[in-house]
PDB file of N, CA and C in Angstrom:
ATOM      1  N   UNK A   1       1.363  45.585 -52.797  1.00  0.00           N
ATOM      2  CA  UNK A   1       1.189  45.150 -51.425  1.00  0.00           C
ATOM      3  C   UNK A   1       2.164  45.944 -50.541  1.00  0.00           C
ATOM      4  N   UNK A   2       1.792  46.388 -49.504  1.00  0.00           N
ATOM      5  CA  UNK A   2       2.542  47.396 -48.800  1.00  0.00           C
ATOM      6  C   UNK A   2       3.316  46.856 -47.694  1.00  0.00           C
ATOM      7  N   UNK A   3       4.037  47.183 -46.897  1.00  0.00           N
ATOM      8  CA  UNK A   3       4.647  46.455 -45.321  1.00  0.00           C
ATOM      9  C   UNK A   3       3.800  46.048 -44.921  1.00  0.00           C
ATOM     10  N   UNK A   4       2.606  46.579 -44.570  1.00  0.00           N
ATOM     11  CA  UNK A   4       1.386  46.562 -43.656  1.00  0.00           C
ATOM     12  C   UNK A   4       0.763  44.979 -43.692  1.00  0.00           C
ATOM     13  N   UNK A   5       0.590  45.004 -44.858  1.00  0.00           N
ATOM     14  CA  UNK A   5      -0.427  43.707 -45.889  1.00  0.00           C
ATOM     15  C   UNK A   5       1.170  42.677 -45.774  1.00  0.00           C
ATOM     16  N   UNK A   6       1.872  42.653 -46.134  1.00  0.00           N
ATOM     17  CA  UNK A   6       3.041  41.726 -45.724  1.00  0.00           C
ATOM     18  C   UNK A   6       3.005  41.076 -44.480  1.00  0.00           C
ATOM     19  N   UNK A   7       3.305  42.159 -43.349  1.00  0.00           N
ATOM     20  CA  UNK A   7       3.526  41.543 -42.014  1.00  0.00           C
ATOM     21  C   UNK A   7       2.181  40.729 -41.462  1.00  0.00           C
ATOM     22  N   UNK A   8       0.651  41.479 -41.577  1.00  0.00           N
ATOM     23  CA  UNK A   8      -0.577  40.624 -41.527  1.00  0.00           C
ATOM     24  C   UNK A   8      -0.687  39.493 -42.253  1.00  0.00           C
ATOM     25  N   UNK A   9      -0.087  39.257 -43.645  1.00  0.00           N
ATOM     26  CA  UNK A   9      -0.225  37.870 -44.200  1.00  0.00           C
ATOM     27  C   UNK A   9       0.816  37.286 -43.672  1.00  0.00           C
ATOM     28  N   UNK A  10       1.903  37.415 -42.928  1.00  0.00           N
ATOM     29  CA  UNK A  10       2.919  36.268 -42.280  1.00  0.00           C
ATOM     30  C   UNK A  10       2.042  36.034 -40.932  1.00  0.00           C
ATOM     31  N   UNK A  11       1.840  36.693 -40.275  1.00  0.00           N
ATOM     32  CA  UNK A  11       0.946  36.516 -38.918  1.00  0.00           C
ATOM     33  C   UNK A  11      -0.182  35.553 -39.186  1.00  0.00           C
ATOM     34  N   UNK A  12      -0.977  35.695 -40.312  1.00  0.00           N
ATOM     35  CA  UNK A  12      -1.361  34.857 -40.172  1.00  0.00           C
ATOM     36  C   UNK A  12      -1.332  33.367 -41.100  1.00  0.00           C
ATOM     37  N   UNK A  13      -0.173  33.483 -41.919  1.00  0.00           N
ATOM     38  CA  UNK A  13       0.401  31.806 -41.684  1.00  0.00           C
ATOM     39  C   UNK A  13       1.120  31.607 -40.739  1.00  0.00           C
ATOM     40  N   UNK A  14       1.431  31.887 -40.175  1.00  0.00           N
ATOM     41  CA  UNK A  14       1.920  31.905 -38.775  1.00  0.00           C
ATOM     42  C   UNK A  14       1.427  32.157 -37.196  1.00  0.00           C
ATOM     43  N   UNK A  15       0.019  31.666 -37.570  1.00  0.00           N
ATOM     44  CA  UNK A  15      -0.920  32.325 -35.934  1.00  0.00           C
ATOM     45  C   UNK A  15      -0.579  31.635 -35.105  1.00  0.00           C
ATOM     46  N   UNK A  16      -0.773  30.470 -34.928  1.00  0.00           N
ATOM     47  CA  UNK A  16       0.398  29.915 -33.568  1.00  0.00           C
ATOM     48  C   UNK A  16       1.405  30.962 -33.189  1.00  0.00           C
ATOM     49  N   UNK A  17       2.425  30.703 -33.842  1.00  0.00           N
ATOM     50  CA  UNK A  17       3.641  31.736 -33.296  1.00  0.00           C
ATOM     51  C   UNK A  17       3.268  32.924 -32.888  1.00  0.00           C
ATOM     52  N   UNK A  18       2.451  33.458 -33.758  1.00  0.00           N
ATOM     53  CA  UNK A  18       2.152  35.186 -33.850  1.00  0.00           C
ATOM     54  C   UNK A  18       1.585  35.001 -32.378  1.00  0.00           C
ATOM     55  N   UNK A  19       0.086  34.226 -32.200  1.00  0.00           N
ATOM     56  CA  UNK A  19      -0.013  34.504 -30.768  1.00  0.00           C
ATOM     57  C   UNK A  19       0.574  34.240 -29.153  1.00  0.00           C
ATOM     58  N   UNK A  20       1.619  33.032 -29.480  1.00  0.00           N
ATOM     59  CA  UNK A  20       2.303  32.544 -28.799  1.00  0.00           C
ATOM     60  C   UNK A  20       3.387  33.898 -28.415  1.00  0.00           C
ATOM     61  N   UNK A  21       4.340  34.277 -29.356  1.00  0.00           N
ATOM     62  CA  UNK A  21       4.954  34.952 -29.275  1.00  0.00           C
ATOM     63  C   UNK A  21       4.361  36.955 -28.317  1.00  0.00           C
ATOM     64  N   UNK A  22       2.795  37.013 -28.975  1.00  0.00           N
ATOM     65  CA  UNK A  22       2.426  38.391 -28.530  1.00  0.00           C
ATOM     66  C   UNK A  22       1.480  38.096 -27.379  1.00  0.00           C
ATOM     67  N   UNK A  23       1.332  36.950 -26.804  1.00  0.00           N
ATOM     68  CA  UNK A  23       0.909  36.450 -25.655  1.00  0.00           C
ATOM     69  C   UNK A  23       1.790  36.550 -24.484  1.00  0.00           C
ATOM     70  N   UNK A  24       3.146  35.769 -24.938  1.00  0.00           N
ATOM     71  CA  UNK A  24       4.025  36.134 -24.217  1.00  0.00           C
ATOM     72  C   UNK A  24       4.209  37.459 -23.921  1.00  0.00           C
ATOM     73  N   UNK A  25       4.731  37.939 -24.784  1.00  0.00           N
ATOM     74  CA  UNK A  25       4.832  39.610 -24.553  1.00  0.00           C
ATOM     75  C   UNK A  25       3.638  40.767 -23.707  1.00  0.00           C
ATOM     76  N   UNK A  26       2.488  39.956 -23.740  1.00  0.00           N
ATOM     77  CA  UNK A  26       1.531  40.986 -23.486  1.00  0.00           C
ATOM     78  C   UNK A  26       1.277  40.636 -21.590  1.00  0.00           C
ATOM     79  N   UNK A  27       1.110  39.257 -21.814  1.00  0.00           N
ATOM     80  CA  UNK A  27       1.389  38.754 -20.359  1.00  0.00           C
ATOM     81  C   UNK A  27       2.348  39.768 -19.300  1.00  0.00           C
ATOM     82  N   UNK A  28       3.784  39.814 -19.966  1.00  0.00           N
ATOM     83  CA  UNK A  28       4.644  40.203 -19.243  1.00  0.00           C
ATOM     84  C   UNK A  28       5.014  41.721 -18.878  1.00  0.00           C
ATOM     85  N   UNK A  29       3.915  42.368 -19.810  1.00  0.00           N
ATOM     86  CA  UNK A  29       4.014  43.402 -19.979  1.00  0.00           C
ATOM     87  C   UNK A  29       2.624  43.863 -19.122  1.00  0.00           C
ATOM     88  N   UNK A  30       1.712  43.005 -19.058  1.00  0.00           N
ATOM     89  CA  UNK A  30       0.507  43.507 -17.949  1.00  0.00           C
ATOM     90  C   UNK A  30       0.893  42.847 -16.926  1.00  0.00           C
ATOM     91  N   UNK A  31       1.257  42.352 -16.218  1.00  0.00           N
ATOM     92  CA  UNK A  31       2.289  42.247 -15.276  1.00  0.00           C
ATOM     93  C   UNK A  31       3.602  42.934 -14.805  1.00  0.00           C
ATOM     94  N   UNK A  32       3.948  43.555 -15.322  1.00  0.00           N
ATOM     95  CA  UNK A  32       4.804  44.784 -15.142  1.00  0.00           C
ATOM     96  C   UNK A  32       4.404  45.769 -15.233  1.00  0.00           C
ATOM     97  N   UNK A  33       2.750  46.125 -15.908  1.00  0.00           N
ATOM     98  CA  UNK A  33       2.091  47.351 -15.651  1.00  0.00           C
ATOM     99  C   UNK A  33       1.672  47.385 -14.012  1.00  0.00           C
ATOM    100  N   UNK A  34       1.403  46.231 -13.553  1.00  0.00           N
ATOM    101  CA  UNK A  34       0.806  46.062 -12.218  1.00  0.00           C
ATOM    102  C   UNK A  34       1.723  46.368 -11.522  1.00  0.00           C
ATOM    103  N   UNK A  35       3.026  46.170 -11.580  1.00  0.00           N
ATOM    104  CA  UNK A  35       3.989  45.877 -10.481  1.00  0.00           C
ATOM    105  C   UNK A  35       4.076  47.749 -10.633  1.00  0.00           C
ATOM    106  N   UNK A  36       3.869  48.676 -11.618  1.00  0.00           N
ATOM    107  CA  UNK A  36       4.341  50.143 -12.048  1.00  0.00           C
ATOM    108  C   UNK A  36       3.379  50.521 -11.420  1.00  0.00           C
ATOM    109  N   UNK A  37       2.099  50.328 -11.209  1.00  0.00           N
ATOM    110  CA  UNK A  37       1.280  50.666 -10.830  1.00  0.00           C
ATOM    111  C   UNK A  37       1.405  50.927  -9.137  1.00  0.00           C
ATOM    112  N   UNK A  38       2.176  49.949  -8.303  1.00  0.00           N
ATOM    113  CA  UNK A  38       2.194  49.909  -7.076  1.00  0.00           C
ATOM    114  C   UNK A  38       3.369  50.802  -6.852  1.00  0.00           C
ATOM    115  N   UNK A  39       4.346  50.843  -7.727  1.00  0.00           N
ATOM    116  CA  UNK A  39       5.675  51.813  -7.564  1.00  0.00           C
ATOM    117  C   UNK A  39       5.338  52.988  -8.128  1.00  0.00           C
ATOM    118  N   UNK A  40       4.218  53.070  -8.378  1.00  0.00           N
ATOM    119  CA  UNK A  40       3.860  54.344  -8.819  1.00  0.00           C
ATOM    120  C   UNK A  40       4.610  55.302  -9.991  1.00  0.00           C
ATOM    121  N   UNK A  41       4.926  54.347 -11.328  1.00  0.00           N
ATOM    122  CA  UNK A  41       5.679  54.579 -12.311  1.00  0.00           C
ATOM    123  C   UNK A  41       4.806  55.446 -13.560  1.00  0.00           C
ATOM    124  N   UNK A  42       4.137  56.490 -13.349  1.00  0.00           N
ATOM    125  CA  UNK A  42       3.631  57.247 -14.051  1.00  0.00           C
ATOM    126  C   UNK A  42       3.284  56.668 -15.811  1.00  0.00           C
ATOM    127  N   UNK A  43       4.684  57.351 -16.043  1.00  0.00           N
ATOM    128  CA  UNK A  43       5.020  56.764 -17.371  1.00  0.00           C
ATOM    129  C   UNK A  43       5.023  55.417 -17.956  1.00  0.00           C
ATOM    130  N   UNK A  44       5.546  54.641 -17.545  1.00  0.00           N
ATOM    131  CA  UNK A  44       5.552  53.279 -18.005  1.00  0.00           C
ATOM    132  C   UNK A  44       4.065  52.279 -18.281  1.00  0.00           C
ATOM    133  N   UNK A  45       3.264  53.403 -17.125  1.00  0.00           N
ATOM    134  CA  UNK A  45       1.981  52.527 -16.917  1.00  0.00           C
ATOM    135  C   UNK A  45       1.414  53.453 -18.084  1.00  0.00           C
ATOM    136  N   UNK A  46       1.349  54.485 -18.358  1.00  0.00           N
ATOM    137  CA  UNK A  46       0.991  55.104 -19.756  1.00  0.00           C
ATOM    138  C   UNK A  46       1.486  54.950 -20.528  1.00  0.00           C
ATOM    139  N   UNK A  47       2.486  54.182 -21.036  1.00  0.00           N
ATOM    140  CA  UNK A  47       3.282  53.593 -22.303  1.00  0.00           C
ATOM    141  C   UNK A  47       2.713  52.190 -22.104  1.00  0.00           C
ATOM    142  N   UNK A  48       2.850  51.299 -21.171  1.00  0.00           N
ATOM    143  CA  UNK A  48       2.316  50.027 -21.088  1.00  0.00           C
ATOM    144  C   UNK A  48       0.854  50.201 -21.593  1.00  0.00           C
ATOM    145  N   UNK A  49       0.096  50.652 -20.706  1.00  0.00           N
ATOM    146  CA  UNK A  49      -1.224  50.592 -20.744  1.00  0.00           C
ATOM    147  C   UNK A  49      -2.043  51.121 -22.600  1.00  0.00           C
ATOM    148  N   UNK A  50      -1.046  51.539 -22.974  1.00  0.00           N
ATOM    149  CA  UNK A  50      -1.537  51.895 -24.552  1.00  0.00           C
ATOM    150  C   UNK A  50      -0.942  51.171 -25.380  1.00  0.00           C
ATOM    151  N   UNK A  51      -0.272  50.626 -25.011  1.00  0.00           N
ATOM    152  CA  UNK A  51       0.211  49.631 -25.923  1.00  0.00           C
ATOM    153  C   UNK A  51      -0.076  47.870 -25.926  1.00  0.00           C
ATOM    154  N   UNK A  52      -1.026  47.686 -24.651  1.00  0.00           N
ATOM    155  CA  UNK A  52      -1.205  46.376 -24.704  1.00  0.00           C
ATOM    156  C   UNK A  52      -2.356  45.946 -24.930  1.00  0.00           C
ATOM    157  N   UNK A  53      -3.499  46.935 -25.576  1.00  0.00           N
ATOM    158  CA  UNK A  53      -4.497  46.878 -26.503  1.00  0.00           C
ATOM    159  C   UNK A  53      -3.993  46.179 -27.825  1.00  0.00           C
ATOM    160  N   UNK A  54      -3.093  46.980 -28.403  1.00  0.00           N
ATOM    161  CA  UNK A  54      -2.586  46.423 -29.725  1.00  0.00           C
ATOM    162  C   UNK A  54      -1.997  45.366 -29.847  1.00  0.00           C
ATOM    163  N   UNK A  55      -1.343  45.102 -28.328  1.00  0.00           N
ATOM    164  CA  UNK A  55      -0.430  43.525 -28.876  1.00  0.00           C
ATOM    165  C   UNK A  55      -1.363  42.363 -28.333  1.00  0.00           C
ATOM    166  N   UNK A  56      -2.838  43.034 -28.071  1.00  0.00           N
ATOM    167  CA  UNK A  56      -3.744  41.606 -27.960  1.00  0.00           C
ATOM    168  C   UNK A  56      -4.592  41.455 -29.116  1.00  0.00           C
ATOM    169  N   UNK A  57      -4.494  42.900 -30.141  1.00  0.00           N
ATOM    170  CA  UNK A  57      -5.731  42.236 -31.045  1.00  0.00           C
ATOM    171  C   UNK A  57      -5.837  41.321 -32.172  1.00  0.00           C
ATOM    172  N   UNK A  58      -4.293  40.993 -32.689  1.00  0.00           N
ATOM    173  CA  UNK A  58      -4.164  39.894 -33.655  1.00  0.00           C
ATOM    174  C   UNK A  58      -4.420  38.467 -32.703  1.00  0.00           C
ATOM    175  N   UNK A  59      -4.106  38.236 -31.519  1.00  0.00           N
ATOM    176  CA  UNK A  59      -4.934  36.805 -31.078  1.00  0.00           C
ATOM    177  C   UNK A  59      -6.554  36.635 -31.088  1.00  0.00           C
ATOM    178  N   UNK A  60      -6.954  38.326 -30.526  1.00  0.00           N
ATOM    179  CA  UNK A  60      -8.650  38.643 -30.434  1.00  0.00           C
ATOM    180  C   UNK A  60      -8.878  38.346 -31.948  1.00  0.00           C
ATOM    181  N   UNK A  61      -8.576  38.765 -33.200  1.00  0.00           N
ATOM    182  CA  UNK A  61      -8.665  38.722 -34.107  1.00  0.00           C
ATOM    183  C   UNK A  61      -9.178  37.138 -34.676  1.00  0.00           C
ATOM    184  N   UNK A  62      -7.868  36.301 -34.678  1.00  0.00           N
ATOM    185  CA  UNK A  62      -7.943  35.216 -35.004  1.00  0.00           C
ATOM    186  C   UNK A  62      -8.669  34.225 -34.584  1.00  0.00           C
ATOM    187  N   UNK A  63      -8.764  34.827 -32.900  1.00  0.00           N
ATOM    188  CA  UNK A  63      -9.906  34.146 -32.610  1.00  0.00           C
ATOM    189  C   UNK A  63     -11.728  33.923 -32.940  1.00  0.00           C
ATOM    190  N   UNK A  64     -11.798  35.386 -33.143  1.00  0.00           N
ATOM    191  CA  UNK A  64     -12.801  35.505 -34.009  1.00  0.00           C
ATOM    192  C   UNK A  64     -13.475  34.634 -35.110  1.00  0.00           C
ATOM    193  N   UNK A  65     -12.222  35.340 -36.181  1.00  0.00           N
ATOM    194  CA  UNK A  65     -12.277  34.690 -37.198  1.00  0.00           C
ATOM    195  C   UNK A  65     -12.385  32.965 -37.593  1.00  0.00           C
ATOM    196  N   UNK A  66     -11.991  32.605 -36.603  1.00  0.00           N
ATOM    197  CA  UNK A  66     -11.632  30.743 -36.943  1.00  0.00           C
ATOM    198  C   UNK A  66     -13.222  30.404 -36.129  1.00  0.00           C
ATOM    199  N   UNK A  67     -13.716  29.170 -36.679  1.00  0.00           N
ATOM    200  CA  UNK A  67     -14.847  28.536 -36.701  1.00  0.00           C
ATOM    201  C   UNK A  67     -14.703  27.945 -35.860  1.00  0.00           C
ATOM    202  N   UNK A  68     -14.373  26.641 -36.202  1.00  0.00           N
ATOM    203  CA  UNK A  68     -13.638  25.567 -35.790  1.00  0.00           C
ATOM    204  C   UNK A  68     -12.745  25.205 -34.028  1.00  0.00           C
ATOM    205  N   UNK A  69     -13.746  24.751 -33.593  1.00  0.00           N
ATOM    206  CA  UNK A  69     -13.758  24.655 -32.297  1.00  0.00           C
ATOM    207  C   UNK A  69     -12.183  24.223 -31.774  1.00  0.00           C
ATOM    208  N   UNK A  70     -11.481  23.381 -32.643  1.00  0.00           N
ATOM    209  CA  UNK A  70     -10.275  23.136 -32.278  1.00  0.00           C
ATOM    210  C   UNK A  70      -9.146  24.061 -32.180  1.00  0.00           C
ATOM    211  N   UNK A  71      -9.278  24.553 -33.618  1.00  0.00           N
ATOM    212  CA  UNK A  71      -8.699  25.719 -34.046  1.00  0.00           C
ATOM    213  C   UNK A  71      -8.813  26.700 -32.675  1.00  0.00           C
ATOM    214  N   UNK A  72      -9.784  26.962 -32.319  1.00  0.00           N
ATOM    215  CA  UNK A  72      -9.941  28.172 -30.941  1.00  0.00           C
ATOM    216  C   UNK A  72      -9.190  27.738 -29.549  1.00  0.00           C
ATOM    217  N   UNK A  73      -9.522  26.014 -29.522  1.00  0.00           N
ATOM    218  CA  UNK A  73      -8.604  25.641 -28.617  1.00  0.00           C
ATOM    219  C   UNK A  73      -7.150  25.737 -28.237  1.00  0.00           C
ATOM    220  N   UNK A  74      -6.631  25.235 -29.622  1.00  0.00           N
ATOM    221  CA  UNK A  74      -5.510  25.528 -29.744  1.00  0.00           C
ATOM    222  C   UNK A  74      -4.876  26.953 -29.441  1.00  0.00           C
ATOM    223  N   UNK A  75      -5.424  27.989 -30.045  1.00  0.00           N
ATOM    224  CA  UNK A  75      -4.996  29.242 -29.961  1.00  0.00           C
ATOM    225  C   UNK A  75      -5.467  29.581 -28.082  1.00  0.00           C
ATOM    226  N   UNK A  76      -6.709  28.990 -27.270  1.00  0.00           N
ATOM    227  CA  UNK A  76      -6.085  29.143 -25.984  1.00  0.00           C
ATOM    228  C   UNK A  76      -5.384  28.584 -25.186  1.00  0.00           C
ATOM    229  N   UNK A  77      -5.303  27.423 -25.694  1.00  0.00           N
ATOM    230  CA  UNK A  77      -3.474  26.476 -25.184  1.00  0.00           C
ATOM    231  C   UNK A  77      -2.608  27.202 -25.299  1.00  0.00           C
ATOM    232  N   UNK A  78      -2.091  27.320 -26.572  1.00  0.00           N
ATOM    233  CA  UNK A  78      -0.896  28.552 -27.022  1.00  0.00           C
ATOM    234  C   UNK A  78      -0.725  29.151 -26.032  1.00  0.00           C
ATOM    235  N   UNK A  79      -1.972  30.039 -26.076  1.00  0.00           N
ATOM    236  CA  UNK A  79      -2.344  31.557 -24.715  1.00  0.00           C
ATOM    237  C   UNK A  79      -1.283  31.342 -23.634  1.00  0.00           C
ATOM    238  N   UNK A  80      -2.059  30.280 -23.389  1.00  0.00           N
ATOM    239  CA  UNK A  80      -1.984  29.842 -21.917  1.00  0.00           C
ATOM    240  C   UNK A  80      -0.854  29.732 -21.601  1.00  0.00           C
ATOM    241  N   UNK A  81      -0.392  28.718 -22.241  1.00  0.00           N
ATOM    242  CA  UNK A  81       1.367  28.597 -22.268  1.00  0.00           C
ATOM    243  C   UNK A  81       2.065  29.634 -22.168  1.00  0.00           C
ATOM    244  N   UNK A  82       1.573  30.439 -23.005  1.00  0.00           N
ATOM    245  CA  UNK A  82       2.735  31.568 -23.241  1.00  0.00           C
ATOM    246  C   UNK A  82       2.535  32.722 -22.016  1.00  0.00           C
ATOM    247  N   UNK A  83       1.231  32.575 -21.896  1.00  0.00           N
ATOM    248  CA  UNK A  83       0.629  33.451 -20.480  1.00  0.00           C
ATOM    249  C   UNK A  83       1.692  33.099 -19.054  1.00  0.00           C
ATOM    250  N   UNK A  84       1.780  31.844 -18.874  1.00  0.00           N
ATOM    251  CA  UNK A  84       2.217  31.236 -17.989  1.00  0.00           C
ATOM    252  C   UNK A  84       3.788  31.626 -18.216  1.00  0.00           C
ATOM    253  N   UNK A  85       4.707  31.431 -19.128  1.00  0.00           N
ATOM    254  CA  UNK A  85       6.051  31.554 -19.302  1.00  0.00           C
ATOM    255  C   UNK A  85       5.598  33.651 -19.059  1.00  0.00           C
ATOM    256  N   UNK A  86       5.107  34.339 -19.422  1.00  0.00           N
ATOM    257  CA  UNK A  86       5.531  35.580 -19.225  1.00  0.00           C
ATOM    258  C   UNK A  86       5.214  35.889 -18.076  1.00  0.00           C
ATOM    259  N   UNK A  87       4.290  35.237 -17.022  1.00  0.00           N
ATOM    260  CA  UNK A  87       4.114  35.759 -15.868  1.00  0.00           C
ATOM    261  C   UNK A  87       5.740  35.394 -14.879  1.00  0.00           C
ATOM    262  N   UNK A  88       6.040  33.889 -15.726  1.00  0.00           N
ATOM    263  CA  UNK A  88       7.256  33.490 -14.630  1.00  0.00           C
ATOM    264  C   UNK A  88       8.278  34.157 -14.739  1.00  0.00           C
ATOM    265  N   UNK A  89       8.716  35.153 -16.302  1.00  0.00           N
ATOM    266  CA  UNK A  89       9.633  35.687 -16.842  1.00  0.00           C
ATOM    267  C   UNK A  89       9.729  36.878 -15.848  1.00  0.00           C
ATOM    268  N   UNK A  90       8.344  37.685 -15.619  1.00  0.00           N
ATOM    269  CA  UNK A  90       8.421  39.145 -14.911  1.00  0.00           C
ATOM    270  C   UNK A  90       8.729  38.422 -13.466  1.00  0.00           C
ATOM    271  N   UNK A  91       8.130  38.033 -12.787  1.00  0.00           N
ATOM    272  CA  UNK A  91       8.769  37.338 -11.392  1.00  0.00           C
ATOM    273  C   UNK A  91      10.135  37.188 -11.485  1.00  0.00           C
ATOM    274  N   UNK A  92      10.703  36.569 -12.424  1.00  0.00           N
ATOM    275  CA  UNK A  92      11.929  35.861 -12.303  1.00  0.00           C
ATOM    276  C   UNK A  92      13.102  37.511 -12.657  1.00  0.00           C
ATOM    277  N   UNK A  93      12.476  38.221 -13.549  1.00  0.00           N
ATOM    278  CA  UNK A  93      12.968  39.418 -13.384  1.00  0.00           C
ATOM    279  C   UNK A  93      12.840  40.177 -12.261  1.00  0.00           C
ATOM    280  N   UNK A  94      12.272  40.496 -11.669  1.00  0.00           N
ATOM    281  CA  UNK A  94      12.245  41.330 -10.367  1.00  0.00           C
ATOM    282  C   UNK A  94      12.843  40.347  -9.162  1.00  0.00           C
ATOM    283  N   UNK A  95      13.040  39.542  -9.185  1.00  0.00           N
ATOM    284  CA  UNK A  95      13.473  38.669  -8.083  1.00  0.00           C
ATOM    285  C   UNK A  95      15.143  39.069  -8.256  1.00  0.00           C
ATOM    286  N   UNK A  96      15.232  38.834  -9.750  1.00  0.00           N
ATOM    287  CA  UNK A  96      16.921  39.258 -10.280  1.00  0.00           C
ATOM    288  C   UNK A  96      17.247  40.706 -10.188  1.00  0.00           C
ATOM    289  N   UNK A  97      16.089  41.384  -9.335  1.00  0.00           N
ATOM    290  CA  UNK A  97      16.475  42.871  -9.231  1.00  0.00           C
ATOM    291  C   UNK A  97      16.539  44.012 -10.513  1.00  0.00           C
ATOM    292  N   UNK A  98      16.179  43.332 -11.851  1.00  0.00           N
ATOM    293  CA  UNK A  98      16.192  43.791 -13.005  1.00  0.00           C
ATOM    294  C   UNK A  98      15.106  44.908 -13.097  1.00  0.00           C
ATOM    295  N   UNK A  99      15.085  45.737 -13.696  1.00  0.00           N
ATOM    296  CA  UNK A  99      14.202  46.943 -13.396  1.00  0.00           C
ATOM    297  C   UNK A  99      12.898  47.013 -12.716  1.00  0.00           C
ATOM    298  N   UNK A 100      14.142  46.862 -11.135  1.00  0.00           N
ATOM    299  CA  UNK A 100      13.155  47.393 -10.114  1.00  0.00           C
ATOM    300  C   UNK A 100      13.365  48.513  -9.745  1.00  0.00           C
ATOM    301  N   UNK A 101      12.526  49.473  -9.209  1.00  0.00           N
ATOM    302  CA  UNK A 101      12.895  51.088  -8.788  1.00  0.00           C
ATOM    303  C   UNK A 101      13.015  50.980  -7.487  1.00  0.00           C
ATOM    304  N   UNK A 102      12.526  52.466  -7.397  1.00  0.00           N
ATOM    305  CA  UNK A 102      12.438  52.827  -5.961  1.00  0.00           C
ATOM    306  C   UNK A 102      11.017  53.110  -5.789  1.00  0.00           C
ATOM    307  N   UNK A 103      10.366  51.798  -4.219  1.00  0.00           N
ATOM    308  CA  UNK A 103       9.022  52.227  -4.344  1.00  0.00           C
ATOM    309  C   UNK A 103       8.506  53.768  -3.848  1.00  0.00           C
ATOM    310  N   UNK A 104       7.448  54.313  -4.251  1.00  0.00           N
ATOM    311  CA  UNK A 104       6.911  55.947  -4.221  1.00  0.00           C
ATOM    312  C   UNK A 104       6.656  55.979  -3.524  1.00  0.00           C
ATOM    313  N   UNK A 105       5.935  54.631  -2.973  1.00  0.00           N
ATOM    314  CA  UNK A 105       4.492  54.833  -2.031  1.00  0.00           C
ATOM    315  C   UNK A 105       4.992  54.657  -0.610  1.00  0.00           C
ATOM    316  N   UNK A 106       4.634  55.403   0.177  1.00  0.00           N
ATOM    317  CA  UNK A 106       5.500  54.975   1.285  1.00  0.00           C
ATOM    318  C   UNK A 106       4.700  54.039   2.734  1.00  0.00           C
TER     319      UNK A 106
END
């Protein structure tokens, strides 16, 4: 069994967390693609933007996979939650002046 097959079998005894946790992250991170987008941050929005395919497809995944109508619920509660805490996280960062630039656009 390789790293690969390891980290996918903890994810998913662990799908709550797994999506909770890469929900959060993905939230806050397409939300900070938006905000790059208006500051006109080249790079970041091409590092963001390729990378937040991948940190949605183990929730797309699981969702799939599970039958069970509850089961799906749950995993968009989770979402949601965690959607909600990363949108307040990037706000609450830029309000704190935390990597904000200089806007491009004039």
């Amino acid at each position: 069994m390789n790293v690969g097959d390891k980290i996918w079998d903890w994810m998913n005894e662990h799908m709550y967390v797994t999506v909770f946790v890469l929900a959060l992250i993905t939230d806050f991170w397409a939300n900070w693609y938006s905000y790059a987008i208006v500051h006109d941050w080249i790079v970041l929005q091409a590092f963001l933007g390729m990378a937040l395919p991948f940190l949605n497809l183990p929730g797309v995944l699981f969702f799939i996979d599970r039958k069970d109508i509850k089961v799906r619920l749950k995993l968009c509660a989770v979402s949601a939650v965690a959607m909600s805490l990363g949108s307040t996280l990037m706000l609450l960062m830029v309000r704190a002046g935390i990597g904000v630039g200089k806007d491009m656009i004039p």
